[in-house]
Structure formats: structure tokens, C-alpha cells
Protein backbone atom coordinates (compact mmCIF):
# COMPACT_ATOMS: atom_id res chain seq x y z
CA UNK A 1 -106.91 20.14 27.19
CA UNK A 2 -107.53 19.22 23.39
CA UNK A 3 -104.72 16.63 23.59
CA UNK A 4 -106.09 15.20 26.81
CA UNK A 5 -108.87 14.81 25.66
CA UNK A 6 -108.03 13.25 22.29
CA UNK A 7 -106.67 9.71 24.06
CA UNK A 8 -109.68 8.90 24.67
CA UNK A 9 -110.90 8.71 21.02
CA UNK A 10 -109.76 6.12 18.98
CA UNK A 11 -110.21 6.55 15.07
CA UNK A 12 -110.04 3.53 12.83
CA UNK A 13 -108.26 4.06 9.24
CA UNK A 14 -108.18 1.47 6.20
CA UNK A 15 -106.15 2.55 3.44
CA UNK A 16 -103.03 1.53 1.64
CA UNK A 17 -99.77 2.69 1.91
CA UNK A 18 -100.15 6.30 0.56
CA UNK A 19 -102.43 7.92 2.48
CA UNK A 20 -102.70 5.49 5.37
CA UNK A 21 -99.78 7.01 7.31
CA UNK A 22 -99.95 10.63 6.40
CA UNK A 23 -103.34 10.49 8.21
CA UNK A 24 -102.11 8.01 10.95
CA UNK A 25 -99.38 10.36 11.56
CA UNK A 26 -101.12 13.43 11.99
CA UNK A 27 -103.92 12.06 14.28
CA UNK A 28 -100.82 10.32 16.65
CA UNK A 29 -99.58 14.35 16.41
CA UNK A 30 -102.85 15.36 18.12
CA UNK A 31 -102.72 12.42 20.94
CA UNK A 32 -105.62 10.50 19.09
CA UNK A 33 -105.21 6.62 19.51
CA UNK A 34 -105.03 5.07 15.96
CA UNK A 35 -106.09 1.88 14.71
CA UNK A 36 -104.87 1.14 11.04
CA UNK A 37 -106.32 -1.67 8.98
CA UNK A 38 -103.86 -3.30 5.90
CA UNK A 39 -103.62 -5.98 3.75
CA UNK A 40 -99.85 -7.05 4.17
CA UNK A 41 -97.56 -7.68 6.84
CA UNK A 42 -95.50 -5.28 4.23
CA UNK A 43 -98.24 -2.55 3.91
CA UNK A 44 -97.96 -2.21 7.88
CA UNK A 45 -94.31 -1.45 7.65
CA UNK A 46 -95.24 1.69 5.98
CA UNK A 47 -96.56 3.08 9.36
CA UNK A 48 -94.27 4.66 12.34
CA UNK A 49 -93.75 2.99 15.53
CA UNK A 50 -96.15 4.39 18.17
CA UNK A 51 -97.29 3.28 20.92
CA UNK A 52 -100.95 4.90 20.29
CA UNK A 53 -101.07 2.80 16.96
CA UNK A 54 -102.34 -0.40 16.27
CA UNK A 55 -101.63 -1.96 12.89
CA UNK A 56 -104.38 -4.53 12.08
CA UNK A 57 -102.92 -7.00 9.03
CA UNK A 58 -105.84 -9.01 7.22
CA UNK A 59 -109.01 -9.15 5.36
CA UNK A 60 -112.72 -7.64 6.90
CA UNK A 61 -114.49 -10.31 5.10
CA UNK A 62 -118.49 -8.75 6.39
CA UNK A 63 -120.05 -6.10 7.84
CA UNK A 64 -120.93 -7.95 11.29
CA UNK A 65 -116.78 -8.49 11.41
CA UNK A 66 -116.60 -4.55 10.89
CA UNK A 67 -119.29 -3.77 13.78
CA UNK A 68 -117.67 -6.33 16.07
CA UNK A 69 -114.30 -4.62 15.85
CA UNK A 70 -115.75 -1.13 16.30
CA UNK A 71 -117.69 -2.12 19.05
CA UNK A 72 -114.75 -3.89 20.79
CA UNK A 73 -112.45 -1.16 19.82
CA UNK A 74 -114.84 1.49 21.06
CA UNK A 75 -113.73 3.20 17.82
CA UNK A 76 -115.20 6.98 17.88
CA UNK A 77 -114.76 7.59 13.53
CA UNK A 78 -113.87 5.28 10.91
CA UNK A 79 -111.89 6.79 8.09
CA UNK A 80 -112.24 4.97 4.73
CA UNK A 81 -109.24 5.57 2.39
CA UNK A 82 -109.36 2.71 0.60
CA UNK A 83 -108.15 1.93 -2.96
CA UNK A 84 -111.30 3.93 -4.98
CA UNK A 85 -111.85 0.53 -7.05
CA UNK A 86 -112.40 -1.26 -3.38
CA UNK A 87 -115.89 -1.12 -3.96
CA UNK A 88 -117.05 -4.22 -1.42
CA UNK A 89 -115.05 -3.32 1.55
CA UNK A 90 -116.25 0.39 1.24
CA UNK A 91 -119.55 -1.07 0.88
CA UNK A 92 -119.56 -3.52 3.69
CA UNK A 93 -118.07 -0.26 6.30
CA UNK A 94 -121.08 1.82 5.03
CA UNK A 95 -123.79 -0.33 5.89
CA UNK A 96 -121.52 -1.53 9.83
CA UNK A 97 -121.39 2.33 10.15
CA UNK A 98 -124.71 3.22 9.54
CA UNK A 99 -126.85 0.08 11.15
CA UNK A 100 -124.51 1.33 14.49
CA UNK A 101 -124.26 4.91 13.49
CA UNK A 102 -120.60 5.47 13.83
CA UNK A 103 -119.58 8.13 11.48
CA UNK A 104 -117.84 6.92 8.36
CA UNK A 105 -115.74 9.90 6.68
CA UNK A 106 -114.60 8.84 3.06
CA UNK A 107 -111.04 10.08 1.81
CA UNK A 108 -110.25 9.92 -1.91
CA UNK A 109 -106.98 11.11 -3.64
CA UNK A 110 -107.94 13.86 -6.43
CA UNK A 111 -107.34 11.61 -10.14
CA UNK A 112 -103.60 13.21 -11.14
CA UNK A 113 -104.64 13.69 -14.53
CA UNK A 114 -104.54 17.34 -15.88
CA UNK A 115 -108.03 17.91 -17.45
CA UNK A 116 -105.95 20.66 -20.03
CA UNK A 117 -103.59 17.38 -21.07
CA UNK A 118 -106.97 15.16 -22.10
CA UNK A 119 -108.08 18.25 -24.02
CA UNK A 120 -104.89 18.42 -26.00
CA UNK A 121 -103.74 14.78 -26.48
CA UNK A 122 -105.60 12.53 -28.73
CA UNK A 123 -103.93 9.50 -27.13
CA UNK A 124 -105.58 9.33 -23.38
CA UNK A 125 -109.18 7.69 -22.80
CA UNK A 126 -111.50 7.39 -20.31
CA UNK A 127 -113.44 3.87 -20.15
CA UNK A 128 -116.11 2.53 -18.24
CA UNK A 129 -115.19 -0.88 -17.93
CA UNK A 130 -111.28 -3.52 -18.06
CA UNK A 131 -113.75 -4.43 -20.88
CA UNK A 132 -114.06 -1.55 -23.19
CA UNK A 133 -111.63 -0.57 -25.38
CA UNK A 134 -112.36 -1.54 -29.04
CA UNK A 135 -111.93 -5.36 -30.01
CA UNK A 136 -111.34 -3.63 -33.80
CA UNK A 137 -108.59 -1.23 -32.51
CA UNK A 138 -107.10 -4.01 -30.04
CA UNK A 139 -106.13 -6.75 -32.74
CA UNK A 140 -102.67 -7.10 -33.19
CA UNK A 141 -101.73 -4.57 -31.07
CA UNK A 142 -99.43 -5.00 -27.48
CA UNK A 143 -101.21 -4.07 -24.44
CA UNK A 144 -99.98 -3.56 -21.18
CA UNK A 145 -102.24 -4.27 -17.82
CA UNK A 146 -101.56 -2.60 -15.12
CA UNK A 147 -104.43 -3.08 -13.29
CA UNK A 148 -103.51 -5.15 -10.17
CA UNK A 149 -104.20 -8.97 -9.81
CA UNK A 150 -107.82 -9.76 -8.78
CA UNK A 151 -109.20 -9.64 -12.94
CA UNK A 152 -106.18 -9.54 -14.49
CA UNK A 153 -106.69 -13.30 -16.15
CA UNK A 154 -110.23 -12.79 -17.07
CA UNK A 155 -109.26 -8.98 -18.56
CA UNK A 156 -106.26 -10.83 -20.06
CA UNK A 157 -108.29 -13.91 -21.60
CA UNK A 158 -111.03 -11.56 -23.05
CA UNK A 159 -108.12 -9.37 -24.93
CA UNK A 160 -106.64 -12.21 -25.94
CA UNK A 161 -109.73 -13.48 -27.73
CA UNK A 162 -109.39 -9.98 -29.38
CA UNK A 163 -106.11 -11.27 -30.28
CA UNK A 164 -104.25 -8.69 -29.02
CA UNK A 165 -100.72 -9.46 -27.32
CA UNK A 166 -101.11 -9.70 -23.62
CA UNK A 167 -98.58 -7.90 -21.08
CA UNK A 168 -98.80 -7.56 -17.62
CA UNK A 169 -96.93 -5.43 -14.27
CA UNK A 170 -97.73 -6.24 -11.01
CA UNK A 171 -96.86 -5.52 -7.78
CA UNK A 172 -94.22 -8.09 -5.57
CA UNK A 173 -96.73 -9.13 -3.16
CA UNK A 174 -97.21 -13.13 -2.94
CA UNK A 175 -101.29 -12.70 -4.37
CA UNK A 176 -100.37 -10.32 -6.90
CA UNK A 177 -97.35 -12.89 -8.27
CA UNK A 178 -99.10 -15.47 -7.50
CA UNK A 179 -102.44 -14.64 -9.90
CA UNK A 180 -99.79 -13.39 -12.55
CA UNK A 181 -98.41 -16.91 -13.21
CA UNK A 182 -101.22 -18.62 -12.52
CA UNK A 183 -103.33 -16.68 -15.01
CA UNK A 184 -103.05 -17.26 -19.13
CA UNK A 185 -100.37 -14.74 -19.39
CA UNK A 186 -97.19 -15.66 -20.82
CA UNK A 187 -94.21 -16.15 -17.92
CA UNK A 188 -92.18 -14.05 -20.31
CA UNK A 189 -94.66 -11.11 -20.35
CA UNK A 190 -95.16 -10.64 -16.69
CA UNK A 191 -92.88 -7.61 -14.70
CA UNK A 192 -92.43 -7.77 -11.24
CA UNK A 193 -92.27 -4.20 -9.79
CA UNK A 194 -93.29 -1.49 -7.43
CA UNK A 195 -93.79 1.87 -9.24
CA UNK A 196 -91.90 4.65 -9.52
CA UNK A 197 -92.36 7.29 -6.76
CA UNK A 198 -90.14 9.91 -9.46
CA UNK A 199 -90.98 12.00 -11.98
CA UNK A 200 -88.60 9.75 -14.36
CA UNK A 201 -91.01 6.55 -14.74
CA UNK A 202 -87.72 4.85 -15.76
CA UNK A 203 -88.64 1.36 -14.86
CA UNK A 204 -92.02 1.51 -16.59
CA UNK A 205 -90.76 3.58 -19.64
CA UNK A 206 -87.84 0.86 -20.02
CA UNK A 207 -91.09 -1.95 -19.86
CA UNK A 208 -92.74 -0.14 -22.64
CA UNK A 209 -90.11 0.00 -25.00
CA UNK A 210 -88.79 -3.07 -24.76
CA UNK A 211 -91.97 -4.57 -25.23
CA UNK A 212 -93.24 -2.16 -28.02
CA UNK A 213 -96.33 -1.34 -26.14
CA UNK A 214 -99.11 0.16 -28.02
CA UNK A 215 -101.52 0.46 -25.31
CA UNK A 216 -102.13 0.66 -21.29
CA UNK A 217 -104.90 -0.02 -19.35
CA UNK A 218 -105.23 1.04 -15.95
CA UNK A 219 -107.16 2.51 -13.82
CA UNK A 220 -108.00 5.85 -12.34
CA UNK A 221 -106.92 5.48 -8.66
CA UNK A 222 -105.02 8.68 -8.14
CA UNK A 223 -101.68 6.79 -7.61
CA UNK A 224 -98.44 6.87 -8.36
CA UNK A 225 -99.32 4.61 -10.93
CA UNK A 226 -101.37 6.22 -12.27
CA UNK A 227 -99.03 9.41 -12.65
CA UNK A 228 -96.24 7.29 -14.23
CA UNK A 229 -98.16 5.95 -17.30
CA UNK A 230 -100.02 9.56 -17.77
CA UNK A 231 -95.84 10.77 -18.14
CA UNK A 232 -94.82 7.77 -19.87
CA UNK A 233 -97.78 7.89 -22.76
CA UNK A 234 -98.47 11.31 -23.19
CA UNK A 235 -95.95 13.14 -26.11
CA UNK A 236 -95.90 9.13 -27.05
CA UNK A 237 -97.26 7.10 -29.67
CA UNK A 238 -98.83 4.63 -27.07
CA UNK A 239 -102.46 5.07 -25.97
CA UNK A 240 -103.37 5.06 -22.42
CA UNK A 241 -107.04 3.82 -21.22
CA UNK A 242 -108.10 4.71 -17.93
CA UNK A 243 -110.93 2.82 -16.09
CA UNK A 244 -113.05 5.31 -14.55
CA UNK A 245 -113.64 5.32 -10.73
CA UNK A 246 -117.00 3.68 -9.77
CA UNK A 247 -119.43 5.77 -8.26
CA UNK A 248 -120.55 3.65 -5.50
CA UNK A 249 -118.31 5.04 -2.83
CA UNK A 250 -119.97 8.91 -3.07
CA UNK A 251 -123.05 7.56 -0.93
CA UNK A 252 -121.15 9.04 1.95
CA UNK A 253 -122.09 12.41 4.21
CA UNK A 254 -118.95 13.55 4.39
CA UNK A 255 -115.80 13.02 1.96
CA UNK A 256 -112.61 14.67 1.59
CA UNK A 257 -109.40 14.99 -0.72
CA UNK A 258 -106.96 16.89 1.31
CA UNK A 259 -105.41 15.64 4.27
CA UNK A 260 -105.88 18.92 6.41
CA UNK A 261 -109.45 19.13 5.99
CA UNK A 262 -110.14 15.84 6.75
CA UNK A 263 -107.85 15.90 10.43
CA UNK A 264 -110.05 19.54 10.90
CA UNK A 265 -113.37 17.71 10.42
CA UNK A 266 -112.27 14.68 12.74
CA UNK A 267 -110.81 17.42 15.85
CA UNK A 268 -113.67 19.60 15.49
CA UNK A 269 -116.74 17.04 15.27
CA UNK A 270 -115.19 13.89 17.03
């Protein structure tokens, strides 16, 4: 009776391609119809075929475009497993969700980082802002951003008023290569790569080292990213900064970072 009863409730997910499909998957499992919202025609590939899931491709650009989709979707939960730094889409679903109360569950990957290996390195940082890390320390030094696309050539113009030397790895999507060459970033110190989902970093190590990076900047999403230049840096004589997650996404009644408490939540109240 549980499963009949679940294809009548349609749950809405926007995420990336990490956690996205895990959840996707495991609602499809219980006979829930899915609707997943992504960026990319790419990011949608990450997702089984199904005939209870709908892959939405494309920008929410307001909330009234996020309460006309529920509505018209007659979506019973929205789950929000955005990037953490998404801070205006997360926004924009908060205030749709609560003007037409529709519950809004937040899901948020634990940061990877080992509190014991901050405690015993002298080499990993926690910042508040792209913006922070000393202009004194910075000067003549090679830094690597791998912080994504949307401020990578105002973060890259600022530290290169610092007069540091600029470096840069993005991701092979069109907006991501796109910003990279258009910003003032040499063509020479821009990598094109997805990262590493091993525990050997290889790619990104190799990047480091042949550039003679002294520091990385990124930020604390949780990712795979994330876990490759904690590996790479740490026992290293590189420094890693990590941008700390903003705390605007904890205004939410219910949040979760495991993927079987979340489903347990959504069969039990929805």
C-alpha cells in the first residue's frame, strides 16, 4: 500500500550531479514520481532513465517561476541540494515554499575535511571571503583558483593587484570555459578538467607541480573537489584556503546530511 500510495506524490529535487541521483534514485525505489532540476543538458545525463522522472534543464530565475512550477507540478516536497555557495536560488525556493507552504527540506554534504588534520597542519585555512587571504603573504606567490566561474575574474583581478601569479581550473562546461578566457587570466594558466573522483588527485597534483603552486583557494562545498586539494596540500609545502560555507541556507526547519535520513523524513511525513 506504501508504494501505491507514493505515485501520487511527486517530490521536486535541485542539486548537482552528486547527490542529485542518489536521492532521485532512491525515491524512484519507493514508487515516488521525481522531478529533478539541473543546470546542463550534461548534469541531466547523470540521472537513470525512468519513466517516473522528469529531468528539468535550465535556470529558476524568481521565486514566482518556483511557485508556478510547484503549483503546476502539484509537487508534494521540494528537496534543496544545491551547491552550499548557491545562496540566491536557495533563497528564492525558501521564500516560493513558505508564501505557499510547501515543505522545503535542505540537504547539505558534511565539509570532508578532518577537524584532527586542521589541528595538526599549519598549512590549511579557513576564510571568510575569495577576498581574504593576506595581500602581504600573496605577493609573488602562485595561486591556484579553483573556485568555479561566476567571480573567478574579479577574485583573479583583485589578486593580481596583489601581484600574485594568477592560475585557474575549471570545469568543461561552455559558461565555465567561456568566463575562463574571457576573464584577465592568462590562456596559458587556465586547465580544463573535471576532478578526480580517486583517492590519487593525479590530474590536480600534476597541475600543481608543474605550475609551482604555492597556494589554493577554494571553497568548502563538500565535493570531490574539495577532497582532492585537502590530499594534494596537506604533507605539502602549498597552502590551501578554504572559503567558508555561508550561513544563509540554515534558515530551514528541517535539514539533513545523510541520504537515509532524509528519504525516512520524506516517506514518513509526505
Amino acid at each position: 500500500m506504501q508504494n501505491q500510495e507514493n505515485c501520487y506524490k511527486n517530490v521536486w529535487i535541485l542539486s548537482g550531479t552528486s547527490d542529485g541521483p542518489v536521492i532521485a534514485n532512491r525515491l524512484l525505489e519507493l514508487n515516488y514520481s521525481v522531478f529533478a532540476s539541473v543546470l546542463t543538458y550534461k548534469a541531466g545525463q547523470a540521472y537513470i532513465e525512468n519513466p517516473k522522472l522528469h529531468i528539468i534543464t535550465g535556470k529558476l530565475n524568481n521565486k514566482d517561476q518556483i511557485i508556478n512550477f510547484i503549483n503546476k507540478n502539484k509537487i508534494t516536497c521540494v528537496v534543496d541540494a544545491t551547491h552550499p555557495f548557491a545562496i540566491i536560488i536557495s533563497k528564492n525556493l525558501n521564500n516560493a515554499c513558505k508564501e505557499i507552504n510547501i515543505p522545503l527540506l535542505l540537504f547539505e554534504r558534511k565539509s570532508l575535511i578532518k577537524k584532527s588534520l586542521i589541528n595538526n597542519t599549519n598549512n590549511f585555512f579557513y576564510i571568510d571571503d575569495l577576498k581574504d587571504i593576506n595581500k602581504v603573504d600573496i605577493e609573488n606567490k602562485n595561486i591556484l583558483l579553483a573556485i568555479g566561474s561566476r567571480c573567478l575574474n574579479d577574485t583573479a583581478k583583485y589578486y593580481m593587484n596583489c601581484k600574485a601569479n594568477v592560475f585557474t581550473r575549471v570545469l568543461p562546461t561552455y559558461e565555465s570555459i567561456t568566463k575562463a578566457f574571457g576573464s584577465c587570466i592568462k590562456n596559458s594558466n587556465i586547465a580544463i578538467l573535471e576532478p578526480s573522483k580517486n583517492n590519487k588527485s593525479i590530474l590536480e597534483k600534476k597541475l600543481c607541480d608543474f605550475w609551482e603552486i604555492d597556494y589554493v583557494l577554494c571553497r568548502e562545498s563538500g565535493s570531490y573537489s574539495q577532497k582532492n586539494w585537502e590530499s594534494i596540500v596537506s604533507g605539502s609545502k602549498m597552502k590551501l584556503f578554504l572559503v567558508k560555507r555561508p550561513k544563509v541556507k540554515n534558515d530551514y526547519s528541517y535539514s539533513f546530511d545523510q541520504y537515509h535520513n532524509l528519504i525516512n523524513h520524506i516517506i514518513k511525513k509526505y
